[in-house]
Protein backbone atom coordinates (compact mmCIF):
# COMPACT_ATOMS: atom_id res chain seq x y z
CA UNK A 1 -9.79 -39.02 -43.29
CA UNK A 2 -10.29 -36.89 -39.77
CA UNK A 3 -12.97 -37.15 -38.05
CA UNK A 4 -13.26 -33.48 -37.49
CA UNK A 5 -14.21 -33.54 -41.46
CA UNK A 6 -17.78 -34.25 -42.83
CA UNK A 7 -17.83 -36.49 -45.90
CA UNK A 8 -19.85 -34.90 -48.36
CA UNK A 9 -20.86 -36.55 -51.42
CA UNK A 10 -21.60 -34.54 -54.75
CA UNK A 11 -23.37 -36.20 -57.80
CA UNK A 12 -22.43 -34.85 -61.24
CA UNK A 13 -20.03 -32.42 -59.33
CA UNK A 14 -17.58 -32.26 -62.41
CA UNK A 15 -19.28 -29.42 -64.32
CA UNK A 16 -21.78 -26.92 -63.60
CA UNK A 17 -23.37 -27.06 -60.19
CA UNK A 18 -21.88 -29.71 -58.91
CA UNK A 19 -18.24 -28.00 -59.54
CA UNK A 20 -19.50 -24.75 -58.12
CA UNK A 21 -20.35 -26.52 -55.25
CA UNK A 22 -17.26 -28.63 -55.11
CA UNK A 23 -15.44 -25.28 -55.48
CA UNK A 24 -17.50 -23.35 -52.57
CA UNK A 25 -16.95 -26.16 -50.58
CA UNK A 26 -13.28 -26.00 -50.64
CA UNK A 27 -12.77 -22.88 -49.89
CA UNK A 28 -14.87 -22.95 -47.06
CA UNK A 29 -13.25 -22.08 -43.79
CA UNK A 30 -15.04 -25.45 -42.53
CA UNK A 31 -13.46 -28.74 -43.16
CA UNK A 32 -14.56 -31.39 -46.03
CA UNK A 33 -13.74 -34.87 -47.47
CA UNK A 34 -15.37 -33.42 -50.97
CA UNK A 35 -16.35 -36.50 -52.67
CA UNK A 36 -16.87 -35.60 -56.44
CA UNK A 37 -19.43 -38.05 -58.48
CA UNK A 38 -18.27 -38.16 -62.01
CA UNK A 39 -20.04 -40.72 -64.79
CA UNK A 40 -16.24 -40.77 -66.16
CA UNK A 41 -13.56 -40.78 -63.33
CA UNK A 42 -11.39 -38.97 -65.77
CA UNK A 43 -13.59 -36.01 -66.01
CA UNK A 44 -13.89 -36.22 -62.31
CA UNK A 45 -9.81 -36.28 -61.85
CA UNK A 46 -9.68 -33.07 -64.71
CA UNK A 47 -11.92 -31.49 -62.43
CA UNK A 48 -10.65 -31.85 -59.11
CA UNK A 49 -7.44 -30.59 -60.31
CA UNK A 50 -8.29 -27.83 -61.74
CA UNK A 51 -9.64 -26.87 -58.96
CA UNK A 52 -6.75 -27.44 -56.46
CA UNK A 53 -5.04 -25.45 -59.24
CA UNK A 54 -7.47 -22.41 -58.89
CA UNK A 55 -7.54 -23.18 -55.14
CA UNK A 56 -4.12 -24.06 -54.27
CA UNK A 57 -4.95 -23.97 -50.48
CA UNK A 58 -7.55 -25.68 -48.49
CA UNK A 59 -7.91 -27.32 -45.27
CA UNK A 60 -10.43 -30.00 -47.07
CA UNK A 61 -9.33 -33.23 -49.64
CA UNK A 62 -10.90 -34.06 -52.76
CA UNK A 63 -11.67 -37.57 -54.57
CA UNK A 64 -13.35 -38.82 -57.15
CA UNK A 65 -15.72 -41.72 -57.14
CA UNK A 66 -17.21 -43.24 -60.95
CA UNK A 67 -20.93 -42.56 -60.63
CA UNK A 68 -23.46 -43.36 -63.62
CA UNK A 69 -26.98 -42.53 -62.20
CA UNK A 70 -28.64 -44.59 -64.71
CA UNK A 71 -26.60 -48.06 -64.00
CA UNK A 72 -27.95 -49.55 -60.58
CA UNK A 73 -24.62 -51.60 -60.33
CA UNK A 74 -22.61 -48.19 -60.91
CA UNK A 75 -24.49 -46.60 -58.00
CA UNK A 76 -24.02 -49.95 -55.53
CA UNK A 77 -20.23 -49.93 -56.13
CA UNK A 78 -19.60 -46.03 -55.88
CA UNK A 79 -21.44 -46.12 -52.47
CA UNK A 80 -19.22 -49.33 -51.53
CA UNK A 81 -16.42 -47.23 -51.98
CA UNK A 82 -17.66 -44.45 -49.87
CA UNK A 83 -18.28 -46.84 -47.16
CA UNK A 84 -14.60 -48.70 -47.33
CA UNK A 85 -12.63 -45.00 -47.74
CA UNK A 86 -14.81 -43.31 -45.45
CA UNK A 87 -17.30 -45.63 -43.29
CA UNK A 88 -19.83 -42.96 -43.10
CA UNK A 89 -21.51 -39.97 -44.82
CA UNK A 90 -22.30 -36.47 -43.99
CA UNK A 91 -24.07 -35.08 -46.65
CA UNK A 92 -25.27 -36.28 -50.29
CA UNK A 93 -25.77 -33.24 -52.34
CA UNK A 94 -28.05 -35.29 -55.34
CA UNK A 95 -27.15 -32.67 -58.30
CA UNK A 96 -26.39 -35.46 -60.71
CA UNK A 97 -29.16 -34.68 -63.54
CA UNK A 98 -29.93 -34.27 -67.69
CA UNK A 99 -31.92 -32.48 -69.77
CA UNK A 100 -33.15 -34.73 -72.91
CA UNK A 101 -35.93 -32.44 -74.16
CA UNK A 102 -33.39 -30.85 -76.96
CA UNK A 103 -32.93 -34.02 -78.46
CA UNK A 104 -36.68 -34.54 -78.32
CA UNK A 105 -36.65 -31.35 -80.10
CA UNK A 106 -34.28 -31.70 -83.03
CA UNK A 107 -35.55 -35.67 -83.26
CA UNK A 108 -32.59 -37.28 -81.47
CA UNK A 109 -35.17 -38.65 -79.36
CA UNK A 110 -38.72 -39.97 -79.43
CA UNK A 111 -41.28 -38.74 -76.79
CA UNK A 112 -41.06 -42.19 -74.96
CA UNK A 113 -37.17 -42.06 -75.03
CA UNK A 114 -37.13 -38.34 -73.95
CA UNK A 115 -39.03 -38.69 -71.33
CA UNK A 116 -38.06 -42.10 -70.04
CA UNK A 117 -34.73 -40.91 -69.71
CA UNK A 118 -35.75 -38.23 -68.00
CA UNK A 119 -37.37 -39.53 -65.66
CA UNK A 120 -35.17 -42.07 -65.12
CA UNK A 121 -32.10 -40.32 -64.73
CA UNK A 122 -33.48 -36.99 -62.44
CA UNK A 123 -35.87 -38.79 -60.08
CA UNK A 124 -35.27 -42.88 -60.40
CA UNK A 125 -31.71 -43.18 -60.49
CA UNK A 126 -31.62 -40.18 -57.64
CA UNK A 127 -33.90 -42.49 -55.73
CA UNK A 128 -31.75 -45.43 -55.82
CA UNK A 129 -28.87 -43.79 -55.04
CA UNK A 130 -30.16 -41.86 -52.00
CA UNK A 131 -31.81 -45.60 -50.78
CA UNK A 132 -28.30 -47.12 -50.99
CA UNK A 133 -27.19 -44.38 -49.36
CA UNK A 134 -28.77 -44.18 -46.29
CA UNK A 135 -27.04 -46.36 -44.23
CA UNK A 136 -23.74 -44.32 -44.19
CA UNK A 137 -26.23 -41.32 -43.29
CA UNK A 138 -27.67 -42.56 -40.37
CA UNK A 139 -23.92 -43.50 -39.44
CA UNK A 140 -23.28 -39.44 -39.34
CA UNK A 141 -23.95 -37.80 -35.74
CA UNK A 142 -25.36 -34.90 -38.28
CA UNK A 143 -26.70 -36.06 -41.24
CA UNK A 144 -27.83 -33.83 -44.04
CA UNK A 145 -29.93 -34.92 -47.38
CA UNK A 146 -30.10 -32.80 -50.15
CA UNK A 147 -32.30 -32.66 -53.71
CA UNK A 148 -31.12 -30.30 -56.28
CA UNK A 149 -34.37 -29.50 -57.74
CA UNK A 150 -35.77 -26.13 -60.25
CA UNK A 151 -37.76 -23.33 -60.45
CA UNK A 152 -39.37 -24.46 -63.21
CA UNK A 153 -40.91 -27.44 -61.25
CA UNK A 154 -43.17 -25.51 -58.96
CA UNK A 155 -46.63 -26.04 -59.96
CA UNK A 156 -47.41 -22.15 -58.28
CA UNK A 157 -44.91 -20.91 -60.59
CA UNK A 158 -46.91 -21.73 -63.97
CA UNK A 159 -49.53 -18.79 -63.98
CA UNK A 160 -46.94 -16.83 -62.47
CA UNK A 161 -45.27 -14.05 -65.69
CA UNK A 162 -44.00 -11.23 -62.82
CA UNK A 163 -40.22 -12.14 -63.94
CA UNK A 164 -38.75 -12.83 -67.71
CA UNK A 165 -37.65 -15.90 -67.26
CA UNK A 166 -41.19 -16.91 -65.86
CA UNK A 167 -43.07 -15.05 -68.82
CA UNK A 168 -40.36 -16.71 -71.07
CA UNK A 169 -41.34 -20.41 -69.62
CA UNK A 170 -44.49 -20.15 -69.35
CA UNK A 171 -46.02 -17.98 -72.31
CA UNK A 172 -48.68 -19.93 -74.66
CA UNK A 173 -47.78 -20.13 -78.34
CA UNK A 174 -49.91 -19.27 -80.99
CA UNK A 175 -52.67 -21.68 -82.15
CA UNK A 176 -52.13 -24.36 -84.31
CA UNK A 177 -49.89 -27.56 -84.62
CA UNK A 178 -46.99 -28.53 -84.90
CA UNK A 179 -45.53 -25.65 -82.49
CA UNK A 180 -42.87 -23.71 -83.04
CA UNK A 181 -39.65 -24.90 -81.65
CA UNK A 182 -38.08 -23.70 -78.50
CA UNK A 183 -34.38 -22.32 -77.92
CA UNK A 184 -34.80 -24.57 -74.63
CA UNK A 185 -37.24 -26.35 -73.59
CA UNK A 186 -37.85 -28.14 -70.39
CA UNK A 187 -41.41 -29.97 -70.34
CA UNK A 188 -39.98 -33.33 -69.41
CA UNK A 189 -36.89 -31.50 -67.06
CA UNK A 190 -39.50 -29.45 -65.16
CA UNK A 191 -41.64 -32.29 -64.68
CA UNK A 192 -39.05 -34.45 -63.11
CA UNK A 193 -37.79 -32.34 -60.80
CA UNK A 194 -41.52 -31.86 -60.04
CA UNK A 195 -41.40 -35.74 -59.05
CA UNK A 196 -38.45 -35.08 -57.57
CA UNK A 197 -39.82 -32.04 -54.74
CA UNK A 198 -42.15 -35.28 -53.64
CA UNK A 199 -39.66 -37.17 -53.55
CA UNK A 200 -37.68 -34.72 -50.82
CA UNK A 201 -41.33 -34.97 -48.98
CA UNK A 202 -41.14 -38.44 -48.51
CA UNK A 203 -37.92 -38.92 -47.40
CA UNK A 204 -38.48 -35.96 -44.85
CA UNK A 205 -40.77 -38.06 -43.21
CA UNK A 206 -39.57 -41.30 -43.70
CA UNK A 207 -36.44 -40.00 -42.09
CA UNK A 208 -37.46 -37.43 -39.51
CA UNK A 209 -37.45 -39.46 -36.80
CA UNK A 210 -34.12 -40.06 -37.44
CA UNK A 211 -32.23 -37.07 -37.49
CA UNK A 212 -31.42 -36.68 -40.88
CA UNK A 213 -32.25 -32.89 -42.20
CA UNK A 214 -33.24 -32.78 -45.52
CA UNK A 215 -34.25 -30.35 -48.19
CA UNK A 216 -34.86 -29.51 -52.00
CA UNK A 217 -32.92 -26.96 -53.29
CA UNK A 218 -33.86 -24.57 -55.82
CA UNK A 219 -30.84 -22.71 -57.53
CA UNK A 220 -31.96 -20.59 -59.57
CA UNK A 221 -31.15 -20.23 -63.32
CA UNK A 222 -27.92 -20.51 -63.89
CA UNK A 223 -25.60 -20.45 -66.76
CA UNK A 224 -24.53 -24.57 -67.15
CA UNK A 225 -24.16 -26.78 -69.67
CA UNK A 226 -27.52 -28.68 -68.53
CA UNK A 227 -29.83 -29.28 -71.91
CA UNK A 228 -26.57 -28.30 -74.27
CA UNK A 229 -28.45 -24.80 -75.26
CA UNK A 230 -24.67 -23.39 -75.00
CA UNK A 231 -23.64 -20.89 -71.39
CA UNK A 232 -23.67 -17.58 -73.43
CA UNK A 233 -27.31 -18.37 -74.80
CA UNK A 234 -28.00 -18.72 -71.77
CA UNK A 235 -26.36 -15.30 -70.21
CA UNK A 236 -28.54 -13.94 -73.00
CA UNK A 237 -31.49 -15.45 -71.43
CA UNK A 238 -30.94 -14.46 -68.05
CA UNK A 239 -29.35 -17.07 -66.57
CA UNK A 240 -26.54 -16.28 -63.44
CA UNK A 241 -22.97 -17.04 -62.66
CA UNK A 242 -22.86 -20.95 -61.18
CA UNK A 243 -21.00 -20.12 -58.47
CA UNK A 244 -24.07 -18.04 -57.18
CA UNK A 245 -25.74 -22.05 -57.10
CA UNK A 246 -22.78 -23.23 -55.61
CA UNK A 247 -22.45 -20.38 -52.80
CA UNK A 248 -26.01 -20.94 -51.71
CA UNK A 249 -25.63 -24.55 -51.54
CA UNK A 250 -22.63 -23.98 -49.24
CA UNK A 251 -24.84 -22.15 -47.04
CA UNK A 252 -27.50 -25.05 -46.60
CA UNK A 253 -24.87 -27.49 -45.95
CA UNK A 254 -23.46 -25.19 -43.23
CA UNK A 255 -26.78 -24.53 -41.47
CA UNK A 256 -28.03 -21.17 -42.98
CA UNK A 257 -31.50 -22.83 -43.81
CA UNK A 258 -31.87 -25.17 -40.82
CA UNK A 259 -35.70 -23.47 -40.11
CA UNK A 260 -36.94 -24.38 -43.19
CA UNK A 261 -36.30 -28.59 -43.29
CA UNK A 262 -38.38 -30.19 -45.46
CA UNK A 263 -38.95 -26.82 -48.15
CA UNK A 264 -38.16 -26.74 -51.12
CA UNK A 265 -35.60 -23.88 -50.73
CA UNK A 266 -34.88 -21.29 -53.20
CA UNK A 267 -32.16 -18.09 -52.74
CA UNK A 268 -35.27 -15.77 -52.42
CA UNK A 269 -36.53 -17.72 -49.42
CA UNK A 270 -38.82 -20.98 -49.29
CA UNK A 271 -40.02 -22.05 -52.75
CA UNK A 272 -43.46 -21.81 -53.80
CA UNK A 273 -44.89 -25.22 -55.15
């Protein structure tokens, strides 16, 4: 490790997001120790080496640390091993997430269970993670804290129908009970990351006095795996190329939103909530 690098942690950062912003990150003409969270270390290897095979040069390393957002003792060991590789940490980028309101659809899932989950794998296994994590933060000389959040979560957005995806989302169905089913639907996703936006409030100002930047960051739709509706369904529906996430990311990390700290950031400017 250099100290010229920052250590940037990455939840869920082998698919999706979290790979596009792996990937942005190593290309970057800055310098990284890109530390990819992976539930499965083996998915985490797989994916750092296919991207040192699509990027065969970089000035930045790659590792993988095991990372299960919903085990407490997973979260106390992976940051253990951040502190003994690394002693400190630059960034956390907390993209780790699930969707679970598919299964609630197609009866995998009760309500409870659907929305425990949830809940307890977007906001409350985010929040341990980022409390554990603080330490090595306030060890960095510029320390940066980061909530992948959604569109979908600001409460502004839900009488708004001036785009597709927002008519789409937000449209009533017809009267009656049960409802028709949705192709994806996101009540307990969108209400998490609601949670979530106050939870990038608090820690703004539990942390502002101490130098640590932090923001939510809203994406955009993009065309993951997130909820299993399937990438091309999602083309269909609008969604954009990850690496657009990932690219935009990049850009907060590197300073290109350091006016707005505290927002709720979105690539059309500061999110609406």
């Amino acid at each position: 490790m250099s100290q010229d690098k920052k250590v940037v942690f990455i939840t869920g950062a082998n698919t999706g997001l979290g790979l596009e912003i792996v990937k942005a990150l190593y290309k970057s003409t800055q310098s990284y120790d890109i530390i990819v969270g992976s539930r499965l270390v083996s998915n985490g290897e797989a994916a750092v080496a296919a991207v040192q095979q699509e990027i065969p040069s970089s000035s930045s390393s790659l590792s993988v640390v095991q990372l299960d957002l919903a085990s407490d003792e997973s979260i106390k060991k992976a940051v253990e091993n951040i502190e003994s590789k690394f002693g400190r940490l630059d960034v956390l980028v907390n993209n780790g997430g699930a969707g679970f309101d598919g299964a609630l659809r197609d009866s995998q899932l009760s309500i409870r269970e659907a929305w425990n989950k949830s809940w307890d794998i977007n906001v409350a296994g985010t929040q341990v993670l980022t409390s554990e994590a603080i330490p090595l933060l306030l060890k960095s000389r510029q320390p940066r804290l980061i909530f992948i959040t959604s569109g979908t979560s600001a409460l502004a957005f839900t009488e708004r129908f001036d785009h597709p995806a927002l008519q789409r989302i937000n449209a009533s169905p017809a009267p009656g009970w049960p409802k028709p089913k949705e192709i994806n639907p996101i009540e307990s996703y969108r209400s998490a990351k609601t949670g979530l936006n106050m939870m990038m409030r608090q820690w703004h100002r539990i942390l502002l006095n101490d130098g640590v930047k932090v923001w939510a960051i809203s994406p955009g739709f993009l065309a993951t795996k997130l909820g299993n509706v399937g990438i091309e369904q999602m083309k269909k529906m609008g969604a954009r190329d990850p690496s657009e996430g990932g690219n935009f990311v990049k850009g907060v990390i590197e300073g290109e939103r350091d006016s707005e700290v505290g927002k709720v950031v979105g690539a059309t400017g500061i999110q609406t909530w």
